[in-house]
C-alpha atoms as a PDB file:
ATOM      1  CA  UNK A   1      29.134  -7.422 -19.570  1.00  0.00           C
ATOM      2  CA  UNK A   2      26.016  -6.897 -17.485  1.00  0.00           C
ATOM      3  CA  UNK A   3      24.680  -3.190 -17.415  1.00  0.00           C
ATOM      4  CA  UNK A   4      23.155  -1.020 -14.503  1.00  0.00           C
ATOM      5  CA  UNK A   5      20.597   1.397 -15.318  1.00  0.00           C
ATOM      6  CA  UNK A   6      19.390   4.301 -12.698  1.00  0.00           C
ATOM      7  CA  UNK A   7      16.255   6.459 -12.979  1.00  0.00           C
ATOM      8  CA  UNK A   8      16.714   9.969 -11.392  1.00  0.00           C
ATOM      9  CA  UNK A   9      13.154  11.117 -11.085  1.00  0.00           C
ATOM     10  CA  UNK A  10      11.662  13.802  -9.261  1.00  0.00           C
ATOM     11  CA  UNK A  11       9.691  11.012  -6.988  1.00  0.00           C
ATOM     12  CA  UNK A  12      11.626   7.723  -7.344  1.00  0.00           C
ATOM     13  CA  UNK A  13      14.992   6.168  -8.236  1.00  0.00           C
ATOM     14  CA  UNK A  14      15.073   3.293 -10.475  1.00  0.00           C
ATOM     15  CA  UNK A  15      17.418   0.622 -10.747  1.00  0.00           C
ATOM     16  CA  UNK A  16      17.650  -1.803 -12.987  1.00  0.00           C
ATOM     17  CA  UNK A  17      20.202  -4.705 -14.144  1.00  0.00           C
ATOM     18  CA  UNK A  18      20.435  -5.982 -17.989  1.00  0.00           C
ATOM     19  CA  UNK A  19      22.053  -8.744 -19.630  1.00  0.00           C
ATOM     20  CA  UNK A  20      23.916  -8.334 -22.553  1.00  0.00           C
ATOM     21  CA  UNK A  21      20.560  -8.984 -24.498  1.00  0.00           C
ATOM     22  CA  UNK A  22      18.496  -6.044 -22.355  1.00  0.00           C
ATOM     23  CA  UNK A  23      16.664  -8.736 -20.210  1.00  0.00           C
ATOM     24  CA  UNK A  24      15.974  -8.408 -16.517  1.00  0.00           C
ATOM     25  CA  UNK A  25      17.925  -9.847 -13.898  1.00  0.00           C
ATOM     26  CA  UNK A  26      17.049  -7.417 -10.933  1.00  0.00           C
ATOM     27  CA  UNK A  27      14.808  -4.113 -10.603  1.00  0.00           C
ATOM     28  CA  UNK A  28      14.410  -2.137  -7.552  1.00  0.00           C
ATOM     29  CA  UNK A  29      12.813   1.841  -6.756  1.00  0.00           C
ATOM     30  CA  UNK A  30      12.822   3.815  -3.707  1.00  0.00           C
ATOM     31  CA  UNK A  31      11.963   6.898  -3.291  1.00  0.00           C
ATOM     32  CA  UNK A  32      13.545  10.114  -4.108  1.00  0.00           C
ATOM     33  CA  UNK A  33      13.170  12.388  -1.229  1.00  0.00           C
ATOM     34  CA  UNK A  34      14.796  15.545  -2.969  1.00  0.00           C
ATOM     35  CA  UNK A  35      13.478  17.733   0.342  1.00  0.00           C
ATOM     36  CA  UNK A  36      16.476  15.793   1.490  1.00  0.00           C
ATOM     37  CA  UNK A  37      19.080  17.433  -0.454  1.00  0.00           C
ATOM     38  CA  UNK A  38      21.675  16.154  -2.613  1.00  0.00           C
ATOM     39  CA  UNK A  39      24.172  14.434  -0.588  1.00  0.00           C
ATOM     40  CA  UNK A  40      20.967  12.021   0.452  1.00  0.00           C
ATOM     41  CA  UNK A  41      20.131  11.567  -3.325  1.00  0.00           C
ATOM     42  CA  UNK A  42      23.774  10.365  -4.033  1.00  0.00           C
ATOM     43  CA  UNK A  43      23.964   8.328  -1.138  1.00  0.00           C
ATOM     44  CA  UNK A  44      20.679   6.339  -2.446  1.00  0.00           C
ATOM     45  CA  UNK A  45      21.500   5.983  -5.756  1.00  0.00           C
ATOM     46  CA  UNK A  46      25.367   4.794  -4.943  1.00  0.00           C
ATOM     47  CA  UNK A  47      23.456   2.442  -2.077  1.00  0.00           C
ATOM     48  CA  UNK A  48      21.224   1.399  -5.007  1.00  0.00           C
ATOM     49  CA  UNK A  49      23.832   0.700  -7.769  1.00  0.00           C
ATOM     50  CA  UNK A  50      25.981  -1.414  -5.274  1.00  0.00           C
ATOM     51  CA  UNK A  51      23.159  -3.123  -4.197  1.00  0.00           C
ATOM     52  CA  UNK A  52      21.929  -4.665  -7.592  1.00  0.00           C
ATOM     53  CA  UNK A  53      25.666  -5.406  -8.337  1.00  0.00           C
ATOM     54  CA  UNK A  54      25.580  -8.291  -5.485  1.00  0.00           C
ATOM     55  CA  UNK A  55      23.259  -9.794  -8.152  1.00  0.00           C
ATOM     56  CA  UNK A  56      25.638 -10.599 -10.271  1.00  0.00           C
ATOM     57  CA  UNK A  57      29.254 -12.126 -10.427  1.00  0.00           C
ATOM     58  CA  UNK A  58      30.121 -10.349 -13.897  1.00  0.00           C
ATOM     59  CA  UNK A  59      31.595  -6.778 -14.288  1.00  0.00           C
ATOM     60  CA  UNK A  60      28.855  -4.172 -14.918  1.00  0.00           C
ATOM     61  CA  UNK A  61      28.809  -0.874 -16.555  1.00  0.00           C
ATOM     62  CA  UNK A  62      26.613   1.587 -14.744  1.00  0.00           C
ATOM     63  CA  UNK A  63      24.672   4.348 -16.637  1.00  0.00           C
ATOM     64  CA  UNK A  64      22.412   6.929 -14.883  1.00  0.00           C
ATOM     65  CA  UNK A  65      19.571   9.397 -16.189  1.00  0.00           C
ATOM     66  CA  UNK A  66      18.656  12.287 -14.453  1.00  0.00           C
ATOM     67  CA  UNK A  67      16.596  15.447 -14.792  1.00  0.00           C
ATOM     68  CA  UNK A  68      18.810  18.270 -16.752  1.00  0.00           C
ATOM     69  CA  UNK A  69      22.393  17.577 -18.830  1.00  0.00           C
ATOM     70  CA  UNK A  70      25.622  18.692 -17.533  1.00  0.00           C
ATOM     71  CA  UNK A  71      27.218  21.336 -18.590  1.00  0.00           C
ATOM     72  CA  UNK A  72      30.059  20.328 -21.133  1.00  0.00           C
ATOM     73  CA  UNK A  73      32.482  23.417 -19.713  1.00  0.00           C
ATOM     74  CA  UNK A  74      31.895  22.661 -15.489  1.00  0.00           C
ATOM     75  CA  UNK A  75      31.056  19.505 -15.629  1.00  0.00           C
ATOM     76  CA  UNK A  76      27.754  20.250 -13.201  1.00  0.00           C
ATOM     77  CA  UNK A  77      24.108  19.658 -13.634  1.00  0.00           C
ATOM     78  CA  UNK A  78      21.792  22.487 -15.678  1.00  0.00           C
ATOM     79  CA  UNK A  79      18.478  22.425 -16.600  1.00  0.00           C
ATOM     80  CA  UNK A  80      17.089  20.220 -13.571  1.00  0.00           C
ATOM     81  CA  UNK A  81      13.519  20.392 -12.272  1.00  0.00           C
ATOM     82  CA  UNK A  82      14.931  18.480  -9.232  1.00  0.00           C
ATOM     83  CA  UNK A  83      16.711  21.838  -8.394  1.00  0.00           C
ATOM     84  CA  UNK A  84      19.078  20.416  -6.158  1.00  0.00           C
ATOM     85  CA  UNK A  85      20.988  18.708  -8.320  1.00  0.00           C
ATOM     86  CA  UNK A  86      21.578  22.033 -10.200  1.00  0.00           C
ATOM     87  CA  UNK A  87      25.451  22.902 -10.016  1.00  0.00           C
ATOM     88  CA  UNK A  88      26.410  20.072  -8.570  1.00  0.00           C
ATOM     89  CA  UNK A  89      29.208  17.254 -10.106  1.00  0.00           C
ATOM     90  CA  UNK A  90      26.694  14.571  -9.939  1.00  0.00           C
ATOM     91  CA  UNK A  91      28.475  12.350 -12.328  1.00  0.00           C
ATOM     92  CA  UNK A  92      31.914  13.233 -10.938  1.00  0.00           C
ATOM     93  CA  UNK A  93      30.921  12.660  -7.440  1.00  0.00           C
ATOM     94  CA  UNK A  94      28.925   8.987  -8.405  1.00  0.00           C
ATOM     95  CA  UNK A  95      32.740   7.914 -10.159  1.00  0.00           C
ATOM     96  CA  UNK A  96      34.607   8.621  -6.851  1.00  0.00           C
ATOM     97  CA  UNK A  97      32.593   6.957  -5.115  1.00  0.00           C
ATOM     98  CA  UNK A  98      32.177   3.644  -7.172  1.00  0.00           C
ATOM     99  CA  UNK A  99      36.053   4.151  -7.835  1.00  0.00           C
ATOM    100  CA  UNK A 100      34.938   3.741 -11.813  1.00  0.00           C
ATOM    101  CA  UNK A 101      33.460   5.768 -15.041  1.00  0.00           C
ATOM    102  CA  UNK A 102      29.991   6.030 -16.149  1.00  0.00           C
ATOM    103  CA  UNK A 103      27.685   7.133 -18.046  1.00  0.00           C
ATOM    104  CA  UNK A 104      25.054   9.748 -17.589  1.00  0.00           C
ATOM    105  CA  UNK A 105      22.186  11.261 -19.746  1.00  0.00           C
ATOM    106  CA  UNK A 106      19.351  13.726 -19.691  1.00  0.00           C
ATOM    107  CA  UNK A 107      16.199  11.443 -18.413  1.00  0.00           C
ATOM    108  CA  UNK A 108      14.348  12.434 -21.960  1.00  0.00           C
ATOM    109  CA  UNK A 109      17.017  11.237 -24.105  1.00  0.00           C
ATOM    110  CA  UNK A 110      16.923   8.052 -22.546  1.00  0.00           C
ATOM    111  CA  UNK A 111      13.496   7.774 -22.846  1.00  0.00           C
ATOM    112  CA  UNK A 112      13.015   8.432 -26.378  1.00  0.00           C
ATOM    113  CA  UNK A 113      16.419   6.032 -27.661  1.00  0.00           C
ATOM    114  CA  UNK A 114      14.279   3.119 -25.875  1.00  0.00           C
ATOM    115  CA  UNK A 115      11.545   3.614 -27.353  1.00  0.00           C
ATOM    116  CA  UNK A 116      13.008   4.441 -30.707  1.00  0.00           C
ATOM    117  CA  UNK A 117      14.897   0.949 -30.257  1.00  0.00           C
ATOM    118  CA  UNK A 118      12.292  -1.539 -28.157  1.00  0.00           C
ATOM    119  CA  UNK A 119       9.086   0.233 -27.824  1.00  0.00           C
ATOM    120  CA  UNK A 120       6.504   2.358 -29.507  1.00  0.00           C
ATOM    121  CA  UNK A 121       8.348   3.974 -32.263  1.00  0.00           C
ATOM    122  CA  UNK A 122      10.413   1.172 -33.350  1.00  0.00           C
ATOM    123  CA  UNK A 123      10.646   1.531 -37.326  1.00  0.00           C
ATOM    124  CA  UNK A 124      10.099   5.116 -37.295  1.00  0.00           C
ATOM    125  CA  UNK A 125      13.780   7.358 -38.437  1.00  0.00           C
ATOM    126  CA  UNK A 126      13.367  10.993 -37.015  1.00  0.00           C
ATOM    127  CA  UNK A 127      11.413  10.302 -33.466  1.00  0.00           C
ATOM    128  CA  UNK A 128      10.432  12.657 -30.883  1.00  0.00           C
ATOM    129  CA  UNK A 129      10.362  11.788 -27.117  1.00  0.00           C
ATOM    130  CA  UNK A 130       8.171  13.292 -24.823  1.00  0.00           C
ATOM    131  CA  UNK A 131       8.194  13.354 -21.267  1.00  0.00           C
ATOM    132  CA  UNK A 132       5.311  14.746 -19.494  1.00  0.00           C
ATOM    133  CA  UNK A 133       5.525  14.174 -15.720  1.00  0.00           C
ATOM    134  CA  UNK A 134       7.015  15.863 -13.061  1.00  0.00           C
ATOM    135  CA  UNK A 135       8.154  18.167 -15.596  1.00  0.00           C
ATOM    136  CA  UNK A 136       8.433  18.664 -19.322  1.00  0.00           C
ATOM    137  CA  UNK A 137      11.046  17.743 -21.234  1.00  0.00           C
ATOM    138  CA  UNK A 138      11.808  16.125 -24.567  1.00  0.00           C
ATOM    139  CA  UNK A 139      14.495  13.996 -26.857  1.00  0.00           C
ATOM    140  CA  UNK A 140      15.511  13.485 -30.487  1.00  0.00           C
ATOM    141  CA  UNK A 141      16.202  10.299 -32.243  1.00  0.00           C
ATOM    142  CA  UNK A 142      17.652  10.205 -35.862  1.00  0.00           C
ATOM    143  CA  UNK A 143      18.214   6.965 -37.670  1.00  0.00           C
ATOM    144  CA  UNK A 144      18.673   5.238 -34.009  1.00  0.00           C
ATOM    145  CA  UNK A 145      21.082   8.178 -32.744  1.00  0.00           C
ATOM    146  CA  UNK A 146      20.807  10.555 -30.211  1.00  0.00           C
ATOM    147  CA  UNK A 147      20.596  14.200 -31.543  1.00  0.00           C
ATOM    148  CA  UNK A 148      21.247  16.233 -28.168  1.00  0.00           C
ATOM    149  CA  UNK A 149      22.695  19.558 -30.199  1.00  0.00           C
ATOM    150  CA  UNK A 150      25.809  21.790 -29.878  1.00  0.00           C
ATOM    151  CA  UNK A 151      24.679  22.437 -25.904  1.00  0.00           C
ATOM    152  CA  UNK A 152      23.006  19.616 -25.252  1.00  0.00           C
ATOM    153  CA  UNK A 153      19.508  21.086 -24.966  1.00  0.00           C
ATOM    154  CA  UNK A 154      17.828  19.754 -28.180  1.00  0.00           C
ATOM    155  CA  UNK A 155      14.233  18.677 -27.820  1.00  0.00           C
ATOM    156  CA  UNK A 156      13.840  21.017 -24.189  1.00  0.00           C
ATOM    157  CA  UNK A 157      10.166  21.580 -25.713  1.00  0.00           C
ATOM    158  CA  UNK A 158       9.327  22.161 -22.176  1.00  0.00           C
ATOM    159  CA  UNK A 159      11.262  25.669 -21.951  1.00  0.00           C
ATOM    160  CA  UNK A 160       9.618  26.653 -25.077  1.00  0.00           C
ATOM    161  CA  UNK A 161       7.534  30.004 -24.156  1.00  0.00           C
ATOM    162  CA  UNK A 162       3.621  29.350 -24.153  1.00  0.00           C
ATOM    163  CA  UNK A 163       2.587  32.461 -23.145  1.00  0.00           C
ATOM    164  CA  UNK A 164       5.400  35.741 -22.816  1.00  0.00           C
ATOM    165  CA  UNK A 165       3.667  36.790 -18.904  1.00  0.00           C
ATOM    166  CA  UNK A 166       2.439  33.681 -17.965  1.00  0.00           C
ATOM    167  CA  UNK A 167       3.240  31.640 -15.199  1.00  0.00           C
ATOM    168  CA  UNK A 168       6.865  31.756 -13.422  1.00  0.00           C
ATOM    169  CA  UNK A 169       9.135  28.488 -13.857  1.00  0.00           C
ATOM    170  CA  UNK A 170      12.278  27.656 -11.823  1.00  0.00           C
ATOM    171  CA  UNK A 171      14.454  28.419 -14.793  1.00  0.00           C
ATOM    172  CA  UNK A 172      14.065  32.212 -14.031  1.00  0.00           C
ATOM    173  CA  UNK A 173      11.523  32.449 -17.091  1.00  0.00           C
ATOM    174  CA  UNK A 174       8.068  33.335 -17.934  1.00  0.00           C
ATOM    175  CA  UNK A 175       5.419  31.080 -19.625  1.00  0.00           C
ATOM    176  CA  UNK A 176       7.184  27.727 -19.889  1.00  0.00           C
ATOM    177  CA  UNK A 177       5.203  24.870 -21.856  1.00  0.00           C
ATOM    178  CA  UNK A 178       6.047  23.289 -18.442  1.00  0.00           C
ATOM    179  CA  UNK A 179       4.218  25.266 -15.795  1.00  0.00           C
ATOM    180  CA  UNK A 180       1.000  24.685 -17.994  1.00  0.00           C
ATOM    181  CA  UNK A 181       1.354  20.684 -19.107  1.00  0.00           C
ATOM    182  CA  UNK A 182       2.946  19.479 -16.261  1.00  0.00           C
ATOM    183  CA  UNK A 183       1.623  16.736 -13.532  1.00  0.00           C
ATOM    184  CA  UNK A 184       2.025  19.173 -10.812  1.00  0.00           C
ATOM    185  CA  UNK A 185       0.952  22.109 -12.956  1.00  0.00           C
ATOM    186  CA  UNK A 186      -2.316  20.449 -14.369  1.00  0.00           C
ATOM    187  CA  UNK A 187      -2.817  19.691 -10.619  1.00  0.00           C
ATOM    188  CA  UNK A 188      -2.082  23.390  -9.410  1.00  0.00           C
ATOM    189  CA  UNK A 189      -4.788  24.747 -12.408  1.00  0.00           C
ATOM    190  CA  UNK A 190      -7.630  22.269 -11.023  1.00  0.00           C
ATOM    191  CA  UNK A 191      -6.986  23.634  -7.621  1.00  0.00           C
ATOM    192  CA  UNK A 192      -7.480  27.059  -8.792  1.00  0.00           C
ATOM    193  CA  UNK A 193     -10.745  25.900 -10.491  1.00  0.00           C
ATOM    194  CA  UNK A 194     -12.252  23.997  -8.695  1.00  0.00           C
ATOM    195  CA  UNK A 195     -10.899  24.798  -5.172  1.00  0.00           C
ATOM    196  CA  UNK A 196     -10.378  20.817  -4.551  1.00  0.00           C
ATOM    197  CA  UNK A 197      -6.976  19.048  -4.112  1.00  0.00           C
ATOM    198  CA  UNK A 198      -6.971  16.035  -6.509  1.00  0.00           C
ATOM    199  CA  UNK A 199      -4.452  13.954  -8.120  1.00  0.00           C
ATOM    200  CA  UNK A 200      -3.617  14.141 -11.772  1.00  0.00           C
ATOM    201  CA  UNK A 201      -5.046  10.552 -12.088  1.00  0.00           C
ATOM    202  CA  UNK A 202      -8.392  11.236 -10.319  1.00  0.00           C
ATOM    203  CA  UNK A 203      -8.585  14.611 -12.224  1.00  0.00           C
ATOM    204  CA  UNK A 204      -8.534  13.081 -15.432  1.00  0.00           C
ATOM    205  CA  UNK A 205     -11.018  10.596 -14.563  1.00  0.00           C
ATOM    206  CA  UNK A 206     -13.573  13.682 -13.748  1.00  0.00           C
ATOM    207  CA  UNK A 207     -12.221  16.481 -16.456  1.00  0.00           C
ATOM    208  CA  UNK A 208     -15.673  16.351 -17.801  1.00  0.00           C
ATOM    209  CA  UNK A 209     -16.882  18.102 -14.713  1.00  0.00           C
ATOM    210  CA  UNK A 210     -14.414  21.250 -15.397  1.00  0.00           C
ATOM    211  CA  UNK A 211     -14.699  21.291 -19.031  1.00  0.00           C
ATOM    212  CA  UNK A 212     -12.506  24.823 -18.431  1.00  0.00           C
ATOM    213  CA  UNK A 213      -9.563  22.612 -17.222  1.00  0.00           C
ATOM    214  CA  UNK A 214     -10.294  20.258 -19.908  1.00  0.00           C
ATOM    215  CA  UNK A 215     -10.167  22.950 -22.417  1.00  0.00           C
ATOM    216  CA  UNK A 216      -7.325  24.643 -21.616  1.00  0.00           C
ATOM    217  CA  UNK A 217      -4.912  21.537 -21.379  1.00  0.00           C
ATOM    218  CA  UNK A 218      -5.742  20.739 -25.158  1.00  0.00           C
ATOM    219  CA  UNK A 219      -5.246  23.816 -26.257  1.00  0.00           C
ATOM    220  CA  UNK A 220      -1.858  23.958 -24.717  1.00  0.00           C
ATOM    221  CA  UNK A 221      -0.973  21.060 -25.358  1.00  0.00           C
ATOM    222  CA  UNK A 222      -2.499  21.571 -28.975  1.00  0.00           C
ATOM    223  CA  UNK A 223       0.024  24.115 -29.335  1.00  0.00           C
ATOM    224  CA  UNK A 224       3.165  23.200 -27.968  1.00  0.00           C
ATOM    225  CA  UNK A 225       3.659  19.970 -29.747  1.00  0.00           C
ATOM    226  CA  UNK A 226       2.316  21.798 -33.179  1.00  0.00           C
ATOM    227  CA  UNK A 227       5.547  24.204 -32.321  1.00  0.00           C
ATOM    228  CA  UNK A 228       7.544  21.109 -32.366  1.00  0.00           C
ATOM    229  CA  UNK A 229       6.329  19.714 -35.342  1.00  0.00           C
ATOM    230  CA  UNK A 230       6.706  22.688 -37.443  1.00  0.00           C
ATOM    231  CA  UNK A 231      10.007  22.684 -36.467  1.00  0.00           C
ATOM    232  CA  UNK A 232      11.512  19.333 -36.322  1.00  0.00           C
ATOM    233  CA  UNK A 233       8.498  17.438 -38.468  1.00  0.00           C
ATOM    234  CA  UNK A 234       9.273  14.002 -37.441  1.00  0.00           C
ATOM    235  CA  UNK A 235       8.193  10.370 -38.209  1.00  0.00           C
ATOM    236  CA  UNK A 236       6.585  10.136 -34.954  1.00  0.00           C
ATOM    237  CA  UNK A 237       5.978  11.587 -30.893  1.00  0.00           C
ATOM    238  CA  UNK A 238       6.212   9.266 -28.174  1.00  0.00           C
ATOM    239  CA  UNK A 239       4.378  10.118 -25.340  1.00  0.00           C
ATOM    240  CA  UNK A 240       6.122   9.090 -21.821  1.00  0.00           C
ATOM    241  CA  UNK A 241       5.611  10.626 -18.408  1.00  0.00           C
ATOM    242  CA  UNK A 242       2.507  10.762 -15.940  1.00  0.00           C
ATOM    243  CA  UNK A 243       0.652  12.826 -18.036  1.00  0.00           C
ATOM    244  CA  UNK A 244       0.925  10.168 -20.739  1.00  0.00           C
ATOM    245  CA  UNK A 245      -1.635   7.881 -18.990  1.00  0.00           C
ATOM    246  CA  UNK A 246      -4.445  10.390 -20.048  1.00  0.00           C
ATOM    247  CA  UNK A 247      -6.437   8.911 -22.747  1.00  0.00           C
ATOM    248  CA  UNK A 248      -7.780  11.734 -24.102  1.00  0.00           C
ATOM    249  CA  UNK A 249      -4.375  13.094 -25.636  1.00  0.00           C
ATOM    250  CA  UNK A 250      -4.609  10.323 -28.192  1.00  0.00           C
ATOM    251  CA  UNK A 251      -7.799  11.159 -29.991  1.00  0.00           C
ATOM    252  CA  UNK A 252      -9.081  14.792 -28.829  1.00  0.00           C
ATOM    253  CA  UNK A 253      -5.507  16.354 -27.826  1.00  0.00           C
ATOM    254  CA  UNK A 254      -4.084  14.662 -31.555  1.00  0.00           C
ATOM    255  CA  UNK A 255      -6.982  16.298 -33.232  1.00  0.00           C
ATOM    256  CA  UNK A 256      -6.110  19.745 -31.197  1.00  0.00           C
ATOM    257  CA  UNK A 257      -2.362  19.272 -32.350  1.00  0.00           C
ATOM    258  CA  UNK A 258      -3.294  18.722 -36.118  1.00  0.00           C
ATOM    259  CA  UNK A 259      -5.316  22.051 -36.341  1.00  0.00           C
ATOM    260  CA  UNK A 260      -2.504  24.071 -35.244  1.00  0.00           C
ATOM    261  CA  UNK A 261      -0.244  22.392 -37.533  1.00  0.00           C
ATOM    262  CA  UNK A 262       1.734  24.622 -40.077  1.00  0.00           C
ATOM    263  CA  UNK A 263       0.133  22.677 -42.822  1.00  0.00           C
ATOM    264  CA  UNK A 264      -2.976  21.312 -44.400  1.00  0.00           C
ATOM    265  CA  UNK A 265      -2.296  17.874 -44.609  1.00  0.00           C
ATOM    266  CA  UNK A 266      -0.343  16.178 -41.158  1.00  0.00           C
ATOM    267  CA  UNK A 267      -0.870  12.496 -40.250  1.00  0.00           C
ATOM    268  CA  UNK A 268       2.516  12.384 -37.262  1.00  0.00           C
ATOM    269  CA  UNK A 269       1.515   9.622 -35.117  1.00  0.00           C
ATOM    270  CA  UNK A 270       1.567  10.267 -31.677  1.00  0.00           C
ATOM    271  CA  UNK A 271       2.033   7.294 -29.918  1.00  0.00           C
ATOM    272  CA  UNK A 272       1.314   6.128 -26.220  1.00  0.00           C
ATOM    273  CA  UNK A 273       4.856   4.722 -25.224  1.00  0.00           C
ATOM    274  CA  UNK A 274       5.016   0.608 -24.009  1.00  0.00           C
ATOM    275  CA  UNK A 275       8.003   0.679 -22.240  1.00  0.00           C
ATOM    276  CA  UNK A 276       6.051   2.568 -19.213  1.00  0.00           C
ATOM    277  CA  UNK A 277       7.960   4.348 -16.730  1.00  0.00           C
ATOM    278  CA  UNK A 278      11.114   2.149 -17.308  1.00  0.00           C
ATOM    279  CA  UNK A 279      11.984   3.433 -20.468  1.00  0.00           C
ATOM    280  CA  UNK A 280      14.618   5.753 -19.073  1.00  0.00           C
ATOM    281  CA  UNK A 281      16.628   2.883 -17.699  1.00  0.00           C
ATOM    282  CA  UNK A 282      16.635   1.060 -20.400  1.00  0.00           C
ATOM    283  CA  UNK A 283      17.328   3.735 -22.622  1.00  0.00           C
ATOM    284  CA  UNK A 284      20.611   4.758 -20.688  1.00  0.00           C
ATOM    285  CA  UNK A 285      22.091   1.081 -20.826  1.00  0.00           C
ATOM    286  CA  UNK A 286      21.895   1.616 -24.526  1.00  0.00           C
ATOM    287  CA  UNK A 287      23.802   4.494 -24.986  1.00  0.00           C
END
């Protein structure tokens, strides 16, 4: 059986189509456009999943990732940074209209199964996904399973509190890991700075000349993966997400994360991810 694979993110849609042995037949993104609303974002990925199916004469399962889990009681999206989607029966409305079942997971779970299984932290038994992009979530991988907890929020690093009265987050809180580390929060912080509207990829090209932006990053970063590690301690952090493509979280940001380590001896590797931005659809065909 061939397998679909959609990418929910908070800018583009990813499709994908697998053979049995995970190679390529057929990719395709398009855009998002969330300031559309949901019905629009169902349309495109239902559009999207029949469209990749003309590629192929077999019978295909179809698995999607998306921002935020759904709720195990309701059956409707939680947790999403693409806040449309929250309360809505994405899954349920995606089966009516394909007439058939699938499967859908929480974009960060995805993410860190594929690269537990194919990419950077193949070998490695307790492994901890990160996704730093749009927003800031995480996943857990034990022995090449999925550990999503009792509510399906393990590894939500993202919704950890940074700072008690800091910075308001769509979740209703105060201080999220996510409005600091964030793409569009790192971008929102250099705008304060520096009065200038850049992108997060031009930013970190230049952090040198706002070592205060520079700064505080590490430092939050420094201590919001240390959290995680003295809590979960694992083998070894994946890095995925936008954020991911800055260099300096491999050598000065690991060296920030070490010091604030609950210990006096930690070598976790944290790892750039290889499966790029197409980890989540690859991950979510192998679930």
């Amino acid at each position: 059986m061939h397998k679909i694979g959609i990418d929910l993110g908070g800018t583009k849609i990813e499709g994908i189509l697998l053979d049995e042995k995970y190679n390529t037949i057929q990719r395709k993104r398009i855009e998002t456009h969330q300031e559309n609303g949901y019905d629009s974002i169902v349309k495109s990925i239902i559009s999207l999943i029949n469209e990749l199916k003309t590629e192929t004469g077999e019978e295909t399962s179809v698995g999607i990732c998306t921002p935020g889990v759904i709720d195990d009681n309701s059956g409707l999206i939680k947790n999403s940074n693409t806040r449309c989607l929250i309360g809505m029966p994405l899954k349920n409305d995606i089966e009516k209209a394909l007439g058939h079942e699938i499967v859908m997971e929480n974009d960060a779970n995805c993410f860190a199964l594929a690269e537990s299984l194919l990419g950077s932290a193949k070998g490695y038994d307790v492994v901890f996904g990160v996704i730093m992009g749009t927003g800031v979530g995480g996943g857990i991988v034990i022995n090449g399973t999925l550990h999503k907890g009792s509510t399906n929020i393990a590894g939500e690093w993202g919704h950890h509190t940074l700072y008690p009265n800091g910075n308001g987050c769509y979740c209703g809180k105060q201080g999220c890991v996510e409005t600091y580390i964030s793409g569009p929060a790192l971008e929102k912080r250099w705008l304060e700075l520096t009065g200038k509207k850049e992108s997060l990829q031009s930013i970190a090209s230049m952090a040198s000349s706002s070592a205060q932006w520079k700064k505080e990053f590490l430092e939050n970063f420094g201590i919001s993966l240390a959290n995680v590690i003295d809590i979960l301690d694992p083998d070894a952090i994946v890095l995925g997400g936008g954020v991911s493509n800055i260099p300096f979280l491999y050598d000065r940001g690991k060296k920030v994360v070490y010091e604030k380590v609950f210990s006096d001896s930690v070598d976790t590797p944290i790892l750039k991810n290889s499966l790029g931005d197409s980890a989540g659809v690859f991950g979510v065909c192998m679930i």
